[in-house]
N, C-alpha and C. Protein backbone atom coordinates (compact mmCIF):
# COMPACT_ATOMS: atom_id res chain seq x y z
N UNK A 1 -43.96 19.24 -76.35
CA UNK A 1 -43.71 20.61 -75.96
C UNK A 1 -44.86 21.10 -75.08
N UNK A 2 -44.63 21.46 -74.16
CA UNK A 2 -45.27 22.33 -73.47
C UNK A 2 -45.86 23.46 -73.84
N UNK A 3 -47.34 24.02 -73.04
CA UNK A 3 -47.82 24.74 -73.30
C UNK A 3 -47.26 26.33 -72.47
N UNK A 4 -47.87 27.26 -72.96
CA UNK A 4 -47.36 28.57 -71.57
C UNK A 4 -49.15 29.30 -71.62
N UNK A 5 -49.39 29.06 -70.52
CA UNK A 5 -50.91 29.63 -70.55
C UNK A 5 -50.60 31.20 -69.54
N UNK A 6 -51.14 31.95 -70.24
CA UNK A 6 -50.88 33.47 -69.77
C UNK A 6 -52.42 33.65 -68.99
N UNK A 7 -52.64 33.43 -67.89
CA UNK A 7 -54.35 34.44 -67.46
C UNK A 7 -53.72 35.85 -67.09
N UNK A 8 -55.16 36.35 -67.88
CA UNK A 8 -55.12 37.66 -67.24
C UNK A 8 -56.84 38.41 -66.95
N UNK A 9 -56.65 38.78 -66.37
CA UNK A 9 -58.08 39.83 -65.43
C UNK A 9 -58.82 40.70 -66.55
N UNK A 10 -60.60 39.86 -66.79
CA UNK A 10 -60.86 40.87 -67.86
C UNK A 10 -61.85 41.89 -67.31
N UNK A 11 -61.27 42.34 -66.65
CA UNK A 11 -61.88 43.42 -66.15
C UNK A 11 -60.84 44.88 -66.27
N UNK A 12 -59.55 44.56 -67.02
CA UNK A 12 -58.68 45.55 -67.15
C UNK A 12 -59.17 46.05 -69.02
N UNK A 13 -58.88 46.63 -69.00
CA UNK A 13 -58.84 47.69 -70.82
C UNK A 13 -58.50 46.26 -71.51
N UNK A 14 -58.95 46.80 -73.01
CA UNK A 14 -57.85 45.60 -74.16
C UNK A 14 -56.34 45.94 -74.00
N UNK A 15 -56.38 47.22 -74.41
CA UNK A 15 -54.55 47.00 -73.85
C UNK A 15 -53.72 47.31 -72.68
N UNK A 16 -54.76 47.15 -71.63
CA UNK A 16 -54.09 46.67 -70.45
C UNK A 16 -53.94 45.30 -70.44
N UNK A 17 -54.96 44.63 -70.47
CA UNK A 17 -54.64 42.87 -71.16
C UNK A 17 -53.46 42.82 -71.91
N UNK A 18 -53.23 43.29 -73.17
CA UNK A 18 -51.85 42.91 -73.51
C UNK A 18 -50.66 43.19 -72.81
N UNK A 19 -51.07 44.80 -72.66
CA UNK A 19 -49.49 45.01 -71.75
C UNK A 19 -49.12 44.35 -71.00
N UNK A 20 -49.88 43.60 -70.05
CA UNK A 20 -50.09 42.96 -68.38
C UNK A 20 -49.95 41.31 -69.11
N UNK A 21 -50.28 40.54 -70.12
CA UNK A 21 -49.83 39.07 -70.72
C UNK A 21 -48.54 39.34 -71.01
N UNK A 22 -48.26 40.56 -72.09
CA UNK A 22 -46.60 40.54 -72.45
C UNK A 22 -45.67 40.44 -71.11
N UNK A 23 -46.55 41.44 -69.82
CA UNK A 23 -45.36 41.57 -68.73
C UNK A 23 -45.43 39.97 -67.85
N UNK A 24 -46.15 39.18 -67.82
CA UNK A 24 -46.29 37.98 -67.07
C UNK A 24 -45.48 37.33 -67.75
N UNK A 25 -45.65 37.04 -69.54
CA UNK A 25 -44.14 36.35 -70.30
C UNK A 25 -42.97 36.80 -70.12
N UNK A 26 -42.55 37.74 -69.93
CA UNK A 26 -41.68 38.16 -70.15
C UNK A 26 -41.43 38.22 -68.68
N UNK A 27 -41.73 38.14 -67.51
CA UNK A 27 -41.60 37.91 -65.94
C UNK A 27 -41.17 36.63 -65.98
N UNK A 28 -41.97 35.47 -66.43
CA UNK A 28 -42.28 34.32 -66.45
C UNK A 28 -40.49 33.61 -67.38
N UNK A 29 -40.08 34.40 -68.28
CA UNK A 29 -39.16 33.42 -69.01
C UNK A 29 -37.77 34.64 -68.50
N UNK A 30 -37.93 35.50 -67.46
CA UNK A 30 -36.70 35.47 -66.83
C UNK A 30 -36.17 34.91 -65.87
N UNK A 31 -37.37 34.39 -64.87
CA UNK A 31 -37.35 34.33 -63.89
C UNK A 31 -36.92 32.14 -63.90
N UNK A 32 -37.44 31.87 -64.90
CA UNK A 32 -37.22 30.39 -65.80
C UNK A 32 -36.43 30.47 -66.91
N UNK A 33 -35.47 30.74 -67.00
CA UNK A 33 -34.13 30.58 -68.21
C UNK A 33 -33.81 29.27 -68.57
N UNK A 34 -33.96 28.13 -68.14
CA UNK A 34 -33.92 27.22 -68.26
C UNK A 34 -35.80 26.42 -68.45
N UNK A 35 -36.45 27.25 -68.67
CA UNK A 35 -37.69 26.27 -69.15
C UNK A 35 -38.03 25.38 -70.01
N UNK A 36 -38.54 24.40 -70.17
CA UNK A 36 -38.87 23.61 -71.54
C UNK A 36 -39.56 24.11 -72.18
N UNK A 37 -40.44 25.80 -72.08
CA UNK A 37 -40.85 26.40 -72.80
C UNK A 37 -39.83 26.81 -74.00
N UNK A 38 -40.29 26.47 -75.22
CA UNK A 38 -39.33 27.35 -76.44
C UNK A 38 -39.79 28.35 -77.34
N UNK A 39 -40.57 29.48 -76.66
CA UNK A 39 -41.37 29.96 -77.71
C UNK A 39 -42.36 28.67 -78.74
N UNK A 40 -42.89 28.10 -78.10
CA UNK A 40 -43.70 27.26 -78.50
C UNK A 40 -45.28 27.61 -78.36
N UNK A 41 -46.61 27.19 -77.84
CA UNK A 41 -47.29 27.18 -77.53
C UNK A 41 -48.16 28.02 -76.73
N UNK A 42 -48.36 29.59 -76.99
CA UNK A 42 -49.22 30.45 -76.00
C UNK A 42 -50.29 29.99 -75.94
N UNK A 43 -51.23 30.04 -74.82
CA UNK A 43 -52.57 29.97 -74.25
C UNK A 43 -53.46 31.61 -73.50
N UNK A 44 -54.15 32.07 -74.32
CA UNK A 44 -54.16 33.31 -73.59
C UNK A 44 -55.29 33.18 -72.45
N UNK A 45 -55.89 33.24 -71.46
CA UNK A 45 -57.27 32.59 -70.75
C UNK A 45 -57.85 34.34 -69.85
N UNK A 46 -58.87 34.01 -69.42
CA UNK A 46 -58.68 35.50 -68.52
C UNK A 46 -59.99 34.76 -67.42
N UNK A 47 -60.39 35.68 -66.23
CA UNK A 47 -60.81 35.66 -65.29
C UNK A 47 -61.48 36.77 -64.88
N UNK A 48 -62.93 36.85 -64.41
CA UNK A 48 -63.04 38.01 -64.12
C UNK A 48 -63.18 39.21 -63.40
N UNK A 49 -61.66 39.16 -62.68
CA UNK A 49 -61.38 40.13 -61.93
C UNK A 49 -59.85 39.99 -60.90
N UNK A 50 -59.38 40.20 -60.22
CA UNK A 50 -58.53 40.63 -59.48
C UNK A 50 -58.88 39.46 -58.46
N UNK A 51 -59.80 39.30 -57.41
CA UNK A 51 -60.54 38.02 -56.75
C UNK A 51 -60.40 36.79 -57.23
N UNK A 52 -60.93 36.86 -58.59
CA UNK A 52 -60.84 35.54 -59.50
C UNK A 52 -59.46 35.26 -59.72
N UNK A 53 -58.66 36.47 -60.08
CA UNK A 53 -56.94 35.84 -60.72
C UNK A 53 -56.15 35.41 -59.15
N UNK A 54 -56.44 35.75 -57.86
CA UNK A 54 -55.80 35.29 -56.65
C UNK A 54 -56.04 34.15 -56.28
N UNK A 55 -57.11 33.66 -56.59
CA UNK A 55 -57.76 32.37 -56.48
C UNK A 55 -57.02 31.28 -57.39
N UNK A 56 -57.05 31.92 -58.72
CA UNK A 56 -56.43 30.81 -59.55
C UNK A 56 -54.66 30.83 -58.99
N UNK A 57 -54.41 31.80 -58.33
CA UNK A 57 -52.98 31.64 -58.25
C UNK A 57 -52.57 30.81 -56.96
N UNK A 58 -53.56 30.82 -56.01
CA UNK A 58 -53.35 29.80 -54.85
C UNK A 58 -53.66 28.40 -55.48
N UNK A 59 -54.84 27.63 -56.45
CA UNK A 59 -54.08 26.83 -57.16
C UNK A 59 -53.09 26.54 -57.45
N UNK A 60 -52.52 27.57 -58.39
CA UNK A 60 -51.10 27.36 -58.94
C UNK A 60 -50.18 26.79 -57.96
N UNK A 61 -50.19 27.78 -57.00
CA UNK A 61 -48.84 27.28 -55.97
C UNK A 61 -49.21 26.14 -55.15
N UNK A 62 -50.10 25.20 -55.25
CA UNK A 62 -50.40 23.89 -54.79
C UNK A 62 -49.28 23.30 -55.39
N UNK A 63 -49.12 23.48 -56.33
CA UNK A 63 -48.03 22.24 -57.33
C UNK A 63 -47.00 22.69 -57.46
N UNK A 64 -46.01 21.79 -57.95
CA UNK A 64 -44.40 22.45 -58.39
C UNK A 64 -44.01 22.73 -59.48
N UNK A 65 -44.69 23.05 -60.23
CA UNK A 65 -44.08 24.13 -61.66
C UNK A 65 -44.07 25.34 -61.75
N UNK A 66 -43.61 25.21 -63.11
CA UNK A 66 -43.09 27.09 -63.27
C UNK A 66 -44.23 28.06 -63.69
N UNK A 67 -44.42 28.96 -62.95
CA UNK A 67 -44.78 29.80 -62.88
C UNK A 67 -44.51 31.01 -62.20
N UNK A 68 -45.36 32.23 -62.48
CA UNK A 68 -45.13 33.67 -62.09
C UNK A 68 -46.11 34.11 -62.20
N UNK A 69 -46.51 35.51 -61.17
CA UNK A 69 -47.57 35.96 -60.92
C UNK A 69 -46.85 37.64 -61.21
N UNK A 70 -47.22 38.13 -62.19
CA UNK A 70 -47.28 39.52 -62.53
C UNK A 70 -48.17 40.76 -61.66
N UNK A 71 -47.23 41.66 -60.82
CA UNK A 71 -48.23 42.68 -59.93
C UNK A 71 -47.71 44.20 -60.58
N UNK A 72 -48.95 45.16 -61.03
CA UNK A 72 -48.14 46.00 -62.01
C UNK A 72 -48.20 46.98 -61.15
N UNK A 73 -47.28 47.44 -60.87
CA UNK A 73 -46.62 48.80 -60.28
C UNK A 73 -47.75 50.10 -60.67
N UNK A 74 -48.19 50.36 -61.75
CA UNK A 74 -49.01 51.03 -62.49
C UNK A 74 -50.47 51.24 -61.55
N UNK A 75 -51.04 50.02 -61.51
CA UNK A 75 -52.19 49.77 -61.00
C UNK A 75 -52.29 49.52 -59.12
N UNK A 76 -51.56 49.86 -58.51
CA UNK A 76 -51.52 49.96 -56.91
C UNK A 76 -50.43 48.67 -56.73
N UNK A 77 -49.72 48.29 -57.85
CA UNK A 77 -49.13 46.72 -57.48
C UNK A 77 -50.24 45.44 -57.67
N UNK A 78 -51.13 45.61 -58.06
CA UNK A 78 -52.24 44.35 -58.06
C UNK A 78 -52.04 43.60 -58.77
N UNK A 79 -52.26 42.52 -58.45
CA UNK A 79 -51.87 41.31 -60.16
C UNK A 79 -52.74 41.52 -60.94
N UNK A 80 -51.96 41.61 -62.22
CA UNK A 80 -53.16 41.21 -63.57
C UNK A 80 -52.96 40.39 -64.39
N UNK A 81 -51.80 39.54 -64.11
CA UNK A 81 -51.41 38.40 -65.21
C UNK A 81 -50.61 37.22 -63.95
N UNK A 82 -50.92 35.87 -64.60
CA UNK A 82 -50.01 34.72 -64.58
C UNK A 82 -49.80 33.96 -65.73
N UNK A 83 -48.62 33.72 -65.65
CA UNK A 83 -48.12 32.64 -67.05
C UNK A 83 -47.49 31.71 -66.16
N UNK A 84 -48.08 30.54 -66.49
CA UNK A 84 -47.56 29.27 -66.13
C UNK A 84 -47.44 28.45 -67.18
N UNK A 85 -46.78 26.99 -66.91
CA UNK A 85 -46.35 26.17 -67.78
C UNK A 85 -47.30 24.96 -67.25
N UNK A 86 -47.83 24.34 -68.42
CA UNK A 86 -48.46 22.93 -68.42
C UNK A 86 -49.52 22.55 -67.07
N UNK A 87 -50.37 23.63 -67.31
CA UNK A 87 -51.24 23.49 -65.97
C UNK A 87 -52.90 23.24 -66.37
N UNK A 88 -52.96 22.06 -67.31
CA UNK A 88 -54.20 21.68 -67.51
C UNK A 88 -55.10 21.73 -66.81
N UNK A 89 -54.89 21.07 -66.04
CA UNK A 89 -55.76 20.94 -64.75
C UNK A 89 -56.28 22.04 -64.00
N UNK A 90 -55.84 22.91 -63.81
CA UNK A 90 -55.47 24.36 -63.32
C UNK A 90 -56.27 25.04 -63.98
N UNK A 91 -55.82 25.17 -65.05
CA UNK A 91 -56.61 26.32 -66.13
C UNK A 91 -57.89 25.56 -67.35
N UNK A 92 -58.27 24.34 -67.06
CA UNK A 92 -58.93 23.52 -67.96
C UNK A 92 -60.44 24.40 -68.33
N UNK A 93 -60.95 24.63 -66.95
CA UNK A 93 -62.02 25.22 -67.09
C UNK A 93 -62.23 26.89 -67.16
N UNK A 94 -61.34 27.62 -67.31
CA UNK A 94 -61.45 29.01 -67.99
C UNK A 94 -60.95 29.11 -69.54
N UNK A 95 -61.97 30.34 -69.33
CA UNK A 95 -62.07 31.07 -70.98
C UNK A 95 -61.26 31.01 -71.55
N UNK A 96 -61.31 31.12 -72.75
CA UNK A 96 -60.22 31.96 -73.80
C UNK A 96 -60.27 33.55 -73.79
N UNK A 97 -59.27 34.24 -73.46
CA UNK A 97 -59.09 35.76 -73.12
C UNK A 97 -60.21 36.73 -74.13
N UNK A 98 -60.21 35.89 -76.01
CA UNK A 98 -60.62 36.36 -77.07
C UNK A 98 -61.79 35.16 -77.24
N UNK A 99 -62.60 35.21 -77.59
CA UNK A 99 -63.36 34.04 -77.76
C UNK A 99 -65.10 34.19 -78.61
């Protein structure tokens, strides 16, 4: 089973962090209805800042898996979350969101 690693920007509130992980899952498993994700495995990671999460997301789109990049309407449209699937490599060397 696959993992679902959520980053998000810790430079937002604590519960802007959650709101902004729940909205990247919940972006992330509409937009993939068919994922091998099963409610299995969260990863929560964070980055610190808005700079840092664009960076990790041009990674992301090097490769061909699933993922989504969350931009919250709230905050000027800026991203504050990605949830991707099985991106070791990708996300190996950042934090844990809580740690």
């Amino acid at each position: 089973m696959q993992k679902l690693y959520v980053i998000v920007r810790d430079d937002l509130t604590v519960p802007q962090k959650a709101v902004q992980a729940g909205h990247a899952i919940a972006a992330f498993m509409l937009k993939h209805k068919d994922t091998q994700w099963d409610n299995g495995t969260l990863v929560y990671l964070k980055v610190n800042n808005k700079v840092a999460l664009l960076n990790v997301m041009a990674g992301l789109w090097d490769t061909p898996n699933d993922r989504i990049a969350f931009f919250e309407p709230d905050l000027n449209n800026e991203i504050t979350a990605i949830a991707c699937l099985g991106r070791n490599k990708v996300v190996k060397k950042l934090p844990l969101l809580y740690s």
